[in-house]
C-alpha atoms as a PDB file:
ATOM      1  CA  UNK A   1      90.658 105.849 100.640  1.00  0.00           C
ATOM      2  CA  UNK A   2      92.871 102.336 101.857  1.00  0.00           C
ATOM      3  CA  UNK A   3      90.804  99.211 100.310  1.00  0.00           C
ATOM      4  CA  UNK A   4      89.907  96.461 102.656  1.00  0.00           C
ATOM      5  CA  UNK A   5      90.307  92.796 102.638  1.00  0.00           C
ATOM      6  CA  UNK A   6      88.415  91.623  99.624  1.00  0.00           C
ATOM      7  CA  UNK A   7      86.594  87.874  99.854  1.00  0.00           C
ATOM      8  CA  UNK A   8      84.707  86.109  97.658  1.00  0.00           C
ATOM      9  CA  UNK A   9      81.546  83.650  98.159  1.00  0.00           C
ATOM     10  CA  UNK A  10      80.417  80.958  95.590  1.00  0.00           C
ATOM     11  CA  UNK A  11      79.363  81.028  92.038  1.00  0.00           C
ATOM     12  CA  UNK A  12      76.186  83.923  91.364  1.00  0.00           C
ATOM     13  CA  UNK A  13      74.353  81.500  89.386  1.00  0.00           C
ATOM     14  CA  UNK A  14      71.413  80.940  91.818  1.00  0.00           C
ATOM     15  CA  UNK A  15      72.070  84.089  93.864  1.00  0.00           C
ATOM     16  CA  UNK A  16      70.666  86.497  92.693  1.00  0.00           C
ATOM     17  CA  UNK A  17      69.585  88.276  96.006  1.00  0.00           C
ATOM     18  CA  UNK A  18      72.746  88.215  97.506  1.00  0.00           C
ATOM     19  CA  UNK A  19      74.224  89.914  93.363  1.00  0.00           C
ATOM     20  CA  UNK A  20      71.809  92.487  94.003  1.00  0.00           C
ATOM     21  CA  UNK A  21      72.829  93.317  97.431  1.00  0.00           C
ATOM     22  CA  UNK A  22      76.417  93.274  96.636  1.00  0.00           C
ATOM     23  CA  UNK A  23      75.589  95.729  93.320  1.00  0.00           C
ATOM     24  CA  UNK A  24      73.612  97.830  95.588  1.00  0.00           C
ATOM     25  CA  UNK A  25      76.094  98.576  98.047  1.00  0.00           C
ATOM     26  CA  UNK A  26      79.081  98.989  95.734  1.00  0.00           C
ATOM     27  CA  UNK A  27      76.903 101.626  94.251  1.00  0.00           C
ATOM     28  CA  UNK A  28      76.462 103.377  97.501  1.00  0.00           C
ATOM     29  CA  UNK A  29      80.293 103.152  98.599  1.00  0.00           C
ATOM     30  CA  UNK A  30      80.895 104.638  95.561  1.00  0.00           C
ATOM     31  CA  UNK A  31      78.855 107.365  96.511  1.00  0.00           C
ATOM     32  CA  UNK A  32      80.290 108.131  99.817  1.00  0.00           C
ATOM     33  CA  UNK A  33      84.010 107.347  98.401  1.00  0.00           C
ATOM     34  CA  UNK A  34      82.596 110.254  96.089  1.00  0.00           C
ATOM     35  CA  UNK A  35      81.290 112.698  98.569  1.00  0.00           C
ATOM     36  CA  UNK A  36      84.101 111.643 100.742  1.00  0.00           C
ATOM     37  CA  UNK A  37      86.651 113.119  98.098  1.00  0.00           C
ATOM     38  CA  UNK A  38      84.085 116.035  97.568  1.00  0.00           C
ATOM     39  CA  UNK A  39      85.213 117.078 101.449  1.00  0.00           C
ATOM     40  CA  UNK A  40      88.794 116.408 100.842  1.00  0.00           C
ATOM     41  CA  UNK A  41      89.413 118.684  98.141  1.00  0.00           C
ATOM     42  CA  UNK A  42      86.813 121.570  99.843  1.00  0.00           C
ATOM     43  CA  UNK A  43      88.358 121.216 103.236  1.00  0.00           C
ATOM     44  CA  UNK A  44      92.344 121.453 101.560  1.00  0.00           C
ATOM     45  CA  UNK A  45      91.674 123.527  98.599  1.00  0.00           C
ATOM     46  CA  UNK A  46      88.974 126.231  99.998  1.00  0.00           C
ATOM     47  CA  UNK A  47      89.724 125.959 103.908  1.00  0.00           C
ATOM     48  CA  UNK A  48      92.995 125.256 104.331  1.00  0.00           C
ATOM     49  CA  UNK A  49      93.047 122.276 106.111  1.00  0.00           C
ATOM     50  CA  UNK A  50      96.276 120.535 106.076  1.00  0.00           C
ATOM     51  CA  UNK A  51      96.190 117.366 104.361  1.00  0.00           C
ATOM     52  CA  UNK A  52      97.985 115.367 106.753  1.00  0.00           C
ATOM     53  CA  UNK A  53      95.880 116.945 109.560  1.00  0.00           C
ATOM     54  CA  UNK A  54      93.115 115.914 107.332  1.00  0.00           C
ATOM     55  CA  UNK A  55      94.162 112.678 106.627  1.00  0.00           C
ATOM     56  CA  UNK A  56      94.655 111.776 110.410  1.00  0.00           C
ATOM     57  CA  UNK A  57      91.285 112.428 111.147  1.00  0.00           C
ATOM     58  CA  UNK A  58      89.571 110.828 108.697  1.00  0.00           C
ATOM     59  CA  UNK A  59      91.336 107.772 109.109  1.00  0.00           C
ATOM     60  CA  UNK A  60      91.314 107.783 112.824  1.00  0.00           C
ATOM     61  CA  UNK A  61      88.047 108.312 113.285  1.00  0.00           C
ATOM     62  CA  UNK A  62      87.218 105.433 110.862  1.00  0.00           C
ATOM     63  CA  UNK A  63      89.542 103.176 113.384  1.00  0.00           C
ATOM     64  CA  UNK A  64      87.403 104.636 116.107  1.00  0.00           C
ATOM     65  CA  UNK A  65      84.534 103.265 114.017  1.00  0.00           C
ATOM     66  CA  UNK A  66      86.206  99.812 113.928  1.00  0.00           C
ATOM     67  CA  UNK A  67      87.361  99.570 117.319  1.00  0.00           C
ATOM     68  CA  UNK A  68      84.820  96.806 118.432  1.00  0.00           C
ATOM     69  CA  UNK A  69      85.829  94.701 115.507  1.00  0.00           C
ATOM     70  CA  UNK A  70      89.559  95.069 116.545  1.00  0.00           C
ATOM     71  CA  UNK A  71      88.904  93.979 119.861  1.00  0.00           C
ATOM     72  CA  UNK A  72      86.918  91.071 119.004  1.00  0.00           C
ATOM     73  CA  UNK A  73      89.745  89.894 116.812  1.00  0.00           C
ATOM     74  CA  UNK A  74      93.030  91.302 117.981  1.00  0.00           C
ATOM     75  CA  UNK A  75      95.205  89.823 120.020  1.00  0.00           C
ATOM     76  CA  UNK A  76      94.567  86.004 118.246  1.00  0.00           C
ATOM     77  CA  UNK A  77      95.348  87.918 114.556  1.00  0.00           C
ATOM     78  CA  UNK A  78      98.133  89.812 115.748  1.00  0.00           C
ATOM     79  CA  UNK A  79     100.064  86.211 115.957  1.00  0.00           C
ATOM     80  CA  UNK A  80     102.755  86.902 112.960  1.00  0.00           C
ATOM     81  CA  UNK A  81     105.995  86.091 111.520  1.00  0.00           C
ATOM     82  CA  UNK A  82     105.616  88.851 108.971  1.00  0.00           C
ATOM     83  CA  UNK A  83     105.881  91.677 111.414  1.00  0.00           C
ATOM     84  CA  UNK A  84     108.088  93.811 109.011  1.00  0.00           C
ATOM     85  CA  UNK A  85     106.128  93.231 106.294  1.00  0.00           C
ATOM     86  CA  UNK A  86     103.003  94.452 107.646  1.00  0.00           C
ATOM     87  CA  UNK A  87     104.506  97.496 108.860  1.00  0.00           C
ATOM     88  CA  UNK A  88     105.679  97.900 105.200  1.00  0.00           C
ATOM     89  CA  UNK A  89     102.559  97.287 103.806  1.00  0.00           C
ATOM     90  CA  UNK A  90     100.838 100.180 106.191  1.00  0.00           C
ATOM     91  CA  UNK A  91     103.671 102.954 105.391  1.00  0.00           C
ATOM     92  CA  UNK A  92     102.968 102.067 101.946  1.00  0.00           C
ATOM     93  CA  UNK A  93      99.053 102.650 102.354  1.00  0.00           C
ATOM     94  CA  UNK A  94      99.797 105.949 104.268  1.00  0.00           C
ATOM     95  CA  UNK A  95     102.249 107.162 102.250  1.00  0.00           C
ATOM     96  CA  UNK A  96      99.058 106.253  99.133  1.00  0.00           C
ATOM     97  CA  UNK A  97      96.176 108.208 101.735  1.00  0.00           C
ATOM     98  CA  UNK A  98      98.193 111.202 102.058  1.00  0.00           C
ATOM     99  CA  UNK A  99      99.584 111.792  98.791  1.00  0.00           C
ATOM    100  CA  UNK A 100      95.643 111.127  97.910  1.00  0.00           C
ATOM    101  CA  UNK A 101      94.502 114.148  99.708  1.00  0.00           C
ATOM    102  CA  UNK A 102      97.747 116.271  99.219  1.00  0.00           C
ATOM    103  CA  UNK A 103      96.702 115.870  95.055  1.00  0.00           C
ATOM    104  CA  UNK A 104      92.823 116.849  96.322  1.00  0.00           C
ATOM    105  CA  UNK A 105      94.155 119.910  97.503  1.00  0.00           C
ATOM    106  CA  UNK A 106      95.737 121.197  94.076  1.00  0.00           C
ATOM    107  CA  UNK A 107      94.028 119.224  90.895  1.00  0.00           C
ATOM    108  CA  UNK A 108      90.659 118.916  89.892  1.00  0.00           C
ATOM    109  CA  UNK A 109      88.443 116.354  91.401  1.00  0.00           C
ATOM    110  CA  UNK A 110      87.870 114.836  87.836  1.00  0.00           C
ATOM    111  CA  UNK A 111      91.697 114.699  87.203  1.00  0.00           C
ATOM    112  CA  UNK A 112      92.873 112.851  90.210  1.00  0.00           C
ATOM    113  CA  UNK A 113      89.917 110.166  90.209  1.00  0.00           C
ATOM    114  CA  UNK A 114      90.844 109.373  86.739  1.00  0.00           C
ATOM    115  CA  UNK A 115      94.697 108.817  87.316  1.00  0.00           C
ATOM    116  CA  UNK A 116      93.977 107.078  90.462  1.00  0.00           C
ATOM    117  CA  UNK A 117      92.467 104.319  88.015  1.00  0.00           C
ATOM    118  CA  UNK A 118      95.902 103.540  87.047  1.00  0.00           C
ATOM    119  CA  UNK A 119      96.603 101.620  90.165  1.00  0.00           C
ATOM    120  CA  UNK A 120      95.229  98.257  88.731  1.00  0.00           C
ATOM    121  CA  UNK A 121      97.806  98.699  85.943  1.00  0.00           C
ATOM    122  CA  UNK A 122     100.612  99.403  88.275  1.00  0.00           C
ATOM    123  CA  UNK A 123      99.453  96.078  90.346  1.00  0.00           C
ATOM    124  CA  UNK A 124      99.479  93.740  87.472  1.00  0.00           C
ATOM    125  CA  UNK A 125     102.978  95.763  85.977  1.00  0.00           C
ATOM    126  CA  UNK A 126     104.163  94.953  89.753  1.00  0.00           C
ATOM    127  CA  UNK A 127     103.304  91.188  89.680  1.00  0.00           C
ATOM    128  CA  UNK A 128     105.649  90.613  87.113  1.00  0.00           C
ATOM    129  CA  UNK A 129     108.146  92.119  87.800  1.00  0.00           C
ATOM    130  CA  UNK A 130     108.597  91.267  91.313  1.00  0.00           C
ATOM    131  CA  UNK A 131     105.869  88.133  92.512  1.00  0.00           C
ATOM    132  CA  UNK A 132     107.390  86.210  89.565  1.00  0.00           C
ATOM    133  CA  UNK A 133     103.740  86.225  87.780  1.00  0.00           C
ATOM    134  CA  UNK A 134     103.376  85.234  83.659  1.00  0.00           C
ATOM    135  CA  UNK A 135     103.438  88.466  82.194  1.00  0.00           C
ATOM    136  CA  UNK A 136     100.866  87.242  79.514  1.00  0.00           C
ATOM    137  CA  UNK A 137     100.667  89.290  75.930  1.00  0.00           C
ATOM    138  CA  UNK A 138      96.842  89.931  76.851  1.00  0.00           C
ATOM    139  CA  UNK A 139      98.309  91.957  80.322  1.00  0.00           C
ATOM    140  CA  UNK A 140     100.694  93.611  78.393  1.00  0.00           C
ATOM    141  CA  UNK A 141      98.116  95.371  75.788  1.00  0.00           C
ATOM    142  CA  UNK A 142      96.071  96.332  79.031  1.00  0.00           C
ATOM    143  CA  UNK A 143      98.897  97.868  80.821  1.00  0.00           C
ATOM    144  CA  UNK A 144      99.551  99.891  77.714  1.00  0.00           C
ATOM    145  CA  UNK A 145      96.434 100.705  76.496  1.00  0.00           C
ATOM    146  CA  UNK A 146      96.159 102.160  80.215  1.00  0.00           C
ATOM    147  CA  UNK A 147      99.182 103.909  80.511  1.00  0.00           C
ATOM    148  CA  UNK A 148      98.221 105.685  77.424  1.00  0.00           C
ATOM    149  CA  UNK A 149      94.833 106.650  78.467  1.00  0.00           C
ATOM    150  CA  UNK A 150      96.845 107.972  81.840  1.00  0.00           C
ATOM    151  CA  UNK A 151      99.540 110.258  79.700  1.00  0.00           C
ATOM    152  CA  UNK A 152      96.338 111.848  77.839  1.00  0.00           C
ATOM    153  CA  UNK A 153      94.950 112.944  81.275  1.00  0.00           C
ATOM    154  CA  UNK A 154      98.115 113.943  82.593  1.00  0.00           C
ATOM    155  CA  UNK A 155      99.046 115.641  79.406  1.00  0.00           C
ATOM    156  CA  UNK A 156     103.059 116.754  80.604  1.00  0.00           C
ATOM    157  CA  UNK A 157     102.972 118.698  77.462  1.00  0.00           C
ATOM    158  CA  UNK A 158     100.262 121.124  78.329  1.00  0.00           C
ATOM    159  CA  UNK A 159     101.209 124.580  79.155  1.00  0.00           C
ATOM    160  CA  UNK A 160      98.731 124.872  82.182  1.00  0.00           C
ATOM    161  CA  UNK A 161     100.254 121.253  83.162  1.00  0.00           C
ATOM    162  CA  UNK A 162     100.902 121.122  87.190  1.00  0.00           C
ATOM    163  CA  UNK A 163     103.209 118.753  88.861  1.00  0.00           C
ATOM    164  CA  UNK A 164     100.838 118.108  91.676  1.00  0.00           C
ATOM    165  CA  UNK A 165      98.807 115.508  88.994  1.00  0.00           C
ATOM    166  CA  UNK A 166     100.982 114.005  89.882  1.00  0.00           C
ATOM    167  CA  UNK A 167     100.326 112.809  93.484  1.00  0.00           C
ATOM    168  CA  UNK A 168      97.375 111.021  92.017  1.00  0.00           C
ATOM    169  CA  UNK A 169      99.400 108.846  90.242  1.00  0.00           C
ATOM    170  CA  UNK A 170     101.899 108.276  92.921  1.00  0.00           C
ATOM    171  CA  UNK A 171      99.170 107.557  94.982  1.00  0.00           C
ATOM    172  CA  UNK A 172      98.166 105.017  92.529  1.00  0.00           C
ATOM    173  CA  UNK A 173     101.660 103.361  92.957  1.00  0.00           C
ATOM    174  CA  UNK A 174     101.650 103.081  96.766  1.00  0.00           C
ATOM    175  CA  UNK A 175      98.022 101.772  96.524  1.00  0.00           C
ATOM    176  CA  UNK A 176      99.376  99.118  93.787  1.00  0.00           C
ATOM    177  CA  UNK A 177     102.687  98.506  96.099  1.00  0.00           C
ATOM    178  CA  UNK A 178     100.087  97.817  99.304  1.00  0.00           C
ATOM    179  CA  UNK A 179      98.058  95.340  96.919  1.00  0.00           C
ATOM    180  CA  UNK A 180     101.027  93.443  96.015  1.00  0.00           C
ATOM    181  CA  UNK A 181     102.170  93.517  99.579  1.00  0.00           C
ATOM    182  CA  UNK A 182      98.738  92.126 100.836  1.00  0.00           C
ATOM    183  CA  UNK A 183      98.809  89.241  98.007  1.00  0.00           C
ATOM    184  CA  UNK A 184     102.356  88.377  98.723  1.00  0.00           C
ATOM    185  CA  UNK A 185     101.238  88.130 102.238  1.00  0.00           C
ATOM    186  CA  UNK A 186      98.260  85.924 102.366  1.00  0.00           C
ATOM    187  CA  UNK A 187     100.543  82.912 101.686  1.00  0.00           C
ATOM    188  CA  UNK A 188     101.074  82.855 105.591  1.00  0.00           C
ATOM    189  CA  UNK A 189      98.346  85.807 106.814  1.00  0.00           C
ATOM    190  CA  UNK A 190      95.046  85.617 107.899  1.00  0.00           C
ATOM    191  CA  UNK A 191      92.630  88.341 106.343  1.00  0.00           C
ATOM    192  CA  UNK A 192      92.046  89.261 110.077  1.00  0.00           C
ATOM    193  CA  UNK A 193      95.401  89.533 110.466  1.00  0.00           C
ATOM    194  CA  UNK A 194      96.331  91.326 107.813  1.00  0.00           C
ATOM    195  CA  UNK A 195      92.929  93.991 109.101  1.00  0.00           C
ATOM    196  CA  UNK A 196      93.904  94.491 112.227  1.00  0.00           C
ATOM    197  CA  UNK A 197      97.105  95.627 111.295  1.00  0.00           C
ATOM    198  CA  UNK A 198      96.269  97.849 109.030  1.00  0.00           C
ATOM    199  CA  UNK A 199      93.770  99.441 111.318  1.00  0.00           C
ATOM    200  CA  UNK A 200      96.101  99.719 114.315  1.00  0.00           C
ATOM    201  CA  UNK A 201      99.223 100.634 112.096  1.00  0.00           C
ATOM    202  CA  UNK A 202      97.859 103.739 110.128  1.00  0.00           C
ATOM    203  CA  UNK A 203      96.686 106.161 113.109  1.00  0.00           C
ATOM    204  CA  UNK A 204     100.187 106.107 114.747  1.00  0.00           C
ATOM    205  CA  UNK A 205     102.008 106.753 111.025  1.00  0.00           C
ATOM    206  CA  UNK A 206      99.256 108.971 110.008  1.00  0.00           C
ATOM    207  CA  UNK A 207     100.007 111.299 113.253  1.00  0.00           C
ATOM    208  CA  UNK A 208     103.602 111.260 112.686  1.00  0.00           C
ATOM    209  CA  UNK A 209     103.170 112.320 109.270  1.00  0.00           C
ATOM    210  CA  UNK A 210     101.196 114.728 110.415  1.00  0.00           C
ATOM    211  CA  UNK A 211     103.128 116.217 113.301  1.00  0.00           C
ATOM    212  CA  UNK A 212     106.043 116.211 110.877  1.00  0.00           C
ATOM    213  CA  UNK A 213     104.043 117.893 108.254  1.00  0.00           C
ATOM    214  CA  UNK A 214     102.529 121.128 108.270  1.00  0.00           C
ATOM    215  CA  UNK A 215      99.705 120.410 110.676  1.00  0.00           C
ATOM    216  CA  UNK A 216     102.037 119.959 113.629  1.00  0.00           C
ATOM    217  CA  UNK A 217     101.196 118.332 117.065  1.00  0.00           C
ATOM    218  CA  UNK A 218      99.886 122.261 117.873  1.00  0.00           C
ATOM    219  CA  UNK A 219      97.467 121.879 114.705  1.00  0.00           C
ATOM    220  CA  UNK A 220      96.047 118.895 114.897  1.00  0.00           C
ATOM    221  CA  UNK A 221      92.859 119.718 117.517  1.00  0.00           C
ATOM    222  CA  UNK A 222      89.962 118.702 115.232  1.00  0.00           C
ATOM    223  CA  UNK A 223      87.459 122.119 116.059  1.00  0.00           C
ATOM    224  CA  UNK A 224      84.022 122.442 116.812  1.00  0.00           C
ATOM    225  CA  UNK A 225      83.471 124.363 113.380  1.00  0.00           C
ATOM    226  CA  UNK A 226      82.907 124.299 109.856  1.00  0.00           C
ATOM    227  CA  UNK A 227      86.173 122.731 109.262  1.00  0.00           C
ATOM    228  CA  UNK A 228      86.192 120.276 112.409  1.00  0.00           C
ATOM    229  CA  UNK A 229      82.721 119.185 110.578  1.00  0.00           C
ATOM    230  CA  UNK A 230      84.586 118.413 107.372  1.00  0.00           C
ATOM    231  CA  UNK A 231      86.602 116.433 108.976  1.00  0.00           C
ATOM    232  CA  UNK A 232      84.659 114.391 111.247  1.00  0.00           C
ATOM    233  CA  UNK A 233      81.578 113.734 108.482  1.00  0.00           C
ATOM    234  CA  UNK A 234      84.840 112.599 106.119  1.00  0.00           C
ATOM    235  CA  UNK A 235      85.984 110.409 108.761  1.00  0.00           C
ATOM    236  CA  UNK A 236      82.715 108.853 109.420  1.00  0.00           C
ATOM    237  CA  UNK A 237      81.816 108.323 105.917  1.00  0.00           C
ATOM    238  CA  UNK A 238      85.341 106.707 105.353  1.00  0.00           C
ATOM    239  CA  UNK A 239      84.089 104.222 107.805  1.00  0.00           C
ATOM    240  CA  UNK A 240      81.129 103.829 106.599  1.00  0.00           C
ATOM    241  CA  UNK A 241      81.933 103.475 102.745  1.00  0.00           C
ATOM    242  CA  UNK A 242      84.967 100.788 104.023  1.00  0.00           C
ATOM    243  CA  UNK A 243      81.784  99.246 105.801  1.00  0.00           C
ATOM    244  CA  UNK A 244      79.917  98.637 102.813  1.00  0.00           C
ATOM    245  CA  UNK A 245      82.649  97.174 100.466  1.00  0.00           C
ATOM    246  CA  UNK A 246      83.412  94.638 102.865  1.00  0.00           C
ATOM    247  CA  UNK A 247      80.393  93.387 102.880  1.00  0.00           C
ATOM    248  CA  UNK A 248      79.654  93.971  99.089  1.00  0.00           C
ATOM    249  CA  UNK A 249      82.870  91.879  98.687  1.00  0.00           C
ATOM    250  CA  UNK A 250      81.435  88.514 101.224  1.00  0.00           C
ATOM    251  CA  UNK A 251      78.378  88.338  99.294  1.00  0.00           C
ATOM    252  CA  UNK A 252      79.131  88.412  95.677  1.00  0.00           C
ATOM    253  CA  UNK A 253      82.343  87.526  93.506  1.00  0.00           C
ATOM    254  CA  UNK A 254      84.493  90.049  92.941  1.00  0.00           C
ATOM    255  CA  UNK A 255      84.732  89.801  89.391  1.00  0.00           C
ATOM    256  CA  UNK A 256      81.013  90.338  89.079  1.00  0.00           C
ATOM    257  CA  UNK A 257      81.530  93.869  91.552  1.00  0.00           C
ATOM    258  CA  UNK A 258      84.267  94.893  89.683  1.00  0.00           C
ATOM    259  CA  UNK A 259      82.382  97.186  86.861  1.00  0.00           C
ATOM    260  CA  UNK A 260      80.459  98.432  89.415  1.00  0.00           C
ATOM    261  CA  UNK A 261      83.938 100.103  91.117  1.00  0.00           C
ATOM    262  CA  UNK A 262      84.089 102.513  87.854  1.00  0.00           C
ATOM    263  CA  UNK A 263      81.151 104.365  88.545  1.00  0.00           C
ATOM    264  CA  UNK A 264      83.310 106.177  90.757  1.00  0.00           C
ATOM    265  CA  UNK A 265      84.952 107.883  87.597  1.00  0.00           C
ATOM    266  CA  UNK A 266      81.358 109.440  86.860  1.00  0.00           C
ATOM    267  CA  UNK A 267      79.449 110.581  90.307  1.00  0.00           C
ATOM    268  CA  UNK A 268      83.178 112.103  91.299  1.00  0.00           C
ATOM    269  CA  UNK A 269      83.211 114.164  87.854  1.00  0.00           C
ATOM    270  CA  UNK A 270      79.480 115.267  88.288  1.00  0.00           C
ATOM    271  CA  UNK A 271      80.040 116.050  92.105  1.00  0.00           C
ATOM    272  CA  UNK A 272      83.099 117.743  91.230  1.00  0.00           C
ATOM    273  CA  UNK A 273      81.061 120.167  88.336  1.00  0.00           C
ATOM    274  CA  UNK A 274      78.217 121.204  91.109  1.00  0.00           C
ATOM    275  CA  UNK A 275      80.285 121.440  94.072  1.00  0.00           C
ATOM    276  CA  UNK A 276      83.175 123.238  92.378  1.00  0.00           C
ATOM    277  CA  UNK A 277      82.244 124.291  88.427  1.00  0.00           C
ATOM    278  CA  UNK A 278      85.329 121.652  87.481  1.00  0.00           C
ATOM    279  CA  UNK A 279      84.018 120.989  83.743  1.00  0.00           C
ATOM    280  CA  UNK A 280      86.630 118.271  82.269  1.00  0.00           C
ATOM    281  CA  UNK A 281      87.924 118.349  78.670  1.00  0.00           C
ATOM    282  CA  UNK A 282      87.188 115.472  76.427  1.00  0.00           C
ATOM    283  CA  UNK A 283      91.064 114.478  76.659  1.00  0.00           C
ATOM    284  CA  UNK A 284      89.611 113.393  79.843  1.00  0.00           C
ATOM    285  CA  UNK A 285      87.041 111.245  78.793  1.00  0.00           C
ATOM    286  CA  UNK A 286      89.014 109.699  76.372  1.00  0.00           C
ATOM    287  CA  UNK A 287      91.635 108.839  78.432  1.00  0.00           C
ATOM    288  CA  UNK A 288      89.448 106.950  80.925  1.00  0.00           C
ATOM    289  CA  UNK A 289      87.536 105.181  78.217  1.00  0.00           C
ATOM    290  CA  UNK A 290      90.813 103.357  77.533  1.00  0.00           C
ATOM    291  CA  UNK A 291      91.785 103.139  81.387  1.00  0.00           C
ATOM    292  CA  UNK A 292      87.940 101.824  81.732  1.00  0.00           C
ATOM    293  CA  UNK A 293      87.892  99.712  78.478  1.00  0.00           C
ATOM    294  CA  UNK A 294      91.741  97.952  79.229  1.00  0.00           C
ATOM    295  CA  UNK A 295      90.348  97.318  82.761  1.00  0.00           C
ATOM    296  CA  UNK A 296      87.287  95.678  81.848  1.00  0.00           C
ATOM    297  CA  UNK A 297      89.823  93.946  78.826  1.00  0.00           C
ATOM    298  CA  UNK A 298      92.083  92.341  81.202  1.00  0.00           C
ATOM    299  CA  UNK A 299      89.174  91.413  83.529  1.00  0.00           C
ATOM    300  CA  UNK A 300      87.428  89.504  81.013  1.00  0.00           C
ATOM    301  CA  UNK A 301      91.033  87.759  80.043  1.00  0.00           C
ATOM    302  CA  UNK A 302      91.841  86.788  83.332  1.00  0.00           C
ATOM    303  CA  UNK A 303      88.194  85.397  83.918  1.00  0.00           C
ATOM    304  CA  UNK A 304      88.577  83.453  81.117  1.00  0.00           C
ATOM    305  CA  UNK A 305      92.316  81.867  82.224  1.00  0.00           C
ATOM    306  CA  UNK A 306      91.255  80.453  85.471  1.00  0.00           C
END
């Protein structure tokens, strides 16, 4: 679930083919991000596929998906003086994936989509505090107002509370951490730069996290069975669903795609109650009515600032 380079195009005034379009396929990387997640937590929590072996697989074959791009644009974007950074930047978006699909494998579906809405509030909380960024009043109340909607979700003080909730939210943090890493970076990056790293840097980490982890190097063979198909149809979607946000992102602003991104909260919950009978509590839709409502808040703020 790593987020690709995002780019904008001009103003959606007179555009409103291209608004469409990008609508339209936010709406269906949702639904493949959703479906995607669907095989995560069925192939973990019912077959007992390791979630680093899963997470290898899913993400390589996604790369394997890619390859023509990365060979088109390689070796002139690998030129860098920010080699460490980018290798940073990767661990921290591996360390996100698998902590991801570890959660999958222990919390309900509607659970760990919710928390993993915090990472926008852990990204602006970040740019304060270390890219030097005006920590306005208005991103203050968002951050807040999120945090709280986050803590009712998580509810610590529940007796049936699990610590695995909280690999969503950690999750959310390394997402945030690669986020600020890729803004910090695209002072002297390329976007195709920063890609094809990303893309050649997270099979090699992903396989050493696996081999280190529980699937080891003897594990790792991806099957011709039920659970080799859960992992090849999740890699394949993954590259499919990145696929479809790139382009959603170069033909329509991001700020206009960005309330399209929460339907993910819904079609997870409602794939997560047929596939697996998880019915949430309200504490969970309140919570993410104030993660959704500080989000589209601080949106609207920052829209109006620059």
């Amino acid at each position: 679930m790593t987020r690709p380079i995002q780019s904008t195009s001009a103003p959606l005034g007179a555009l409103q083919s291209p608004a469409r379009l990008g609508a339209a396929l936010m709406v269906i990387a949702g639904i493949l991000f959703a479906v995607i997640n669907l095989l995560g937590q069925y192939g973990t929590m019912v077959q007992g596929i390791a979630p680093t072996r899963l997470a290898f697989w899913q993400y390589f074959i996604a790369f394997v998906f890619s390859a023509p791009w990365v060979i088109r644009h390689g070796i002139k974007a690998m030129h860098t003086s920010a080699l460490t950074l980018h290798v940073m930047r990767v661990v921290s978006s591996a360390i996100g994936v698998q902590l991801w699909i570890t959660g999958l494998a222990h919390v309900p579906i509607w659970q760990a989509i919710a928390l993993i809405m915090l990472s926008p509030f852990f990204v602006t909380l970040g740019a304060g505090l270390f890219l030097g960024e005006k920590s306005t009043l208005e991103r203050w109340i968002a951050v807040t107002v999120g945090f709280i909607g986050g803590m009712i979700i998580l509810a610590p003080w529940a007796e049936d509370f699990s610590a695995y909730a909280l690999y969503p939210v950690g999750a959310a943090v390394f997402w945030a951490l690669t986020s600020l890493l890729t803004k910090r970076m695209t002072a002297t990056e390329s976007p195709e730069s920063l890609t094809v790293y990303l893309l050649l840097l997270l099979t090699p980490i992903n396989l050493a996290l696996a081999v280190s982890g529980d699937a080891g190097l003897g594990n790792l063979a991806i099957g011709a069975n039920l659970v080799g198909l859960v992992m090849l149809s999740a890699g394949v979607l993954t590259a499919l669903a990145q696929y479809a946000i790139a382009k959603a992102y170069s033909v329509a602003d991001a700020a206009y795609l960005q309330p399209f991104d929460h339907l993910k909260l819904p079609l997870n919950v409602g794939f997560g109650v047929l596939a697996f009978g998880f019915v949430p509590p309200g504490s969970m839709w309140l919570g993410s009515l104030l993660i959704v409502g500080a989000s589209v808040y601080l949106l609207r703020q920052e829209s109006r600032s620059t």
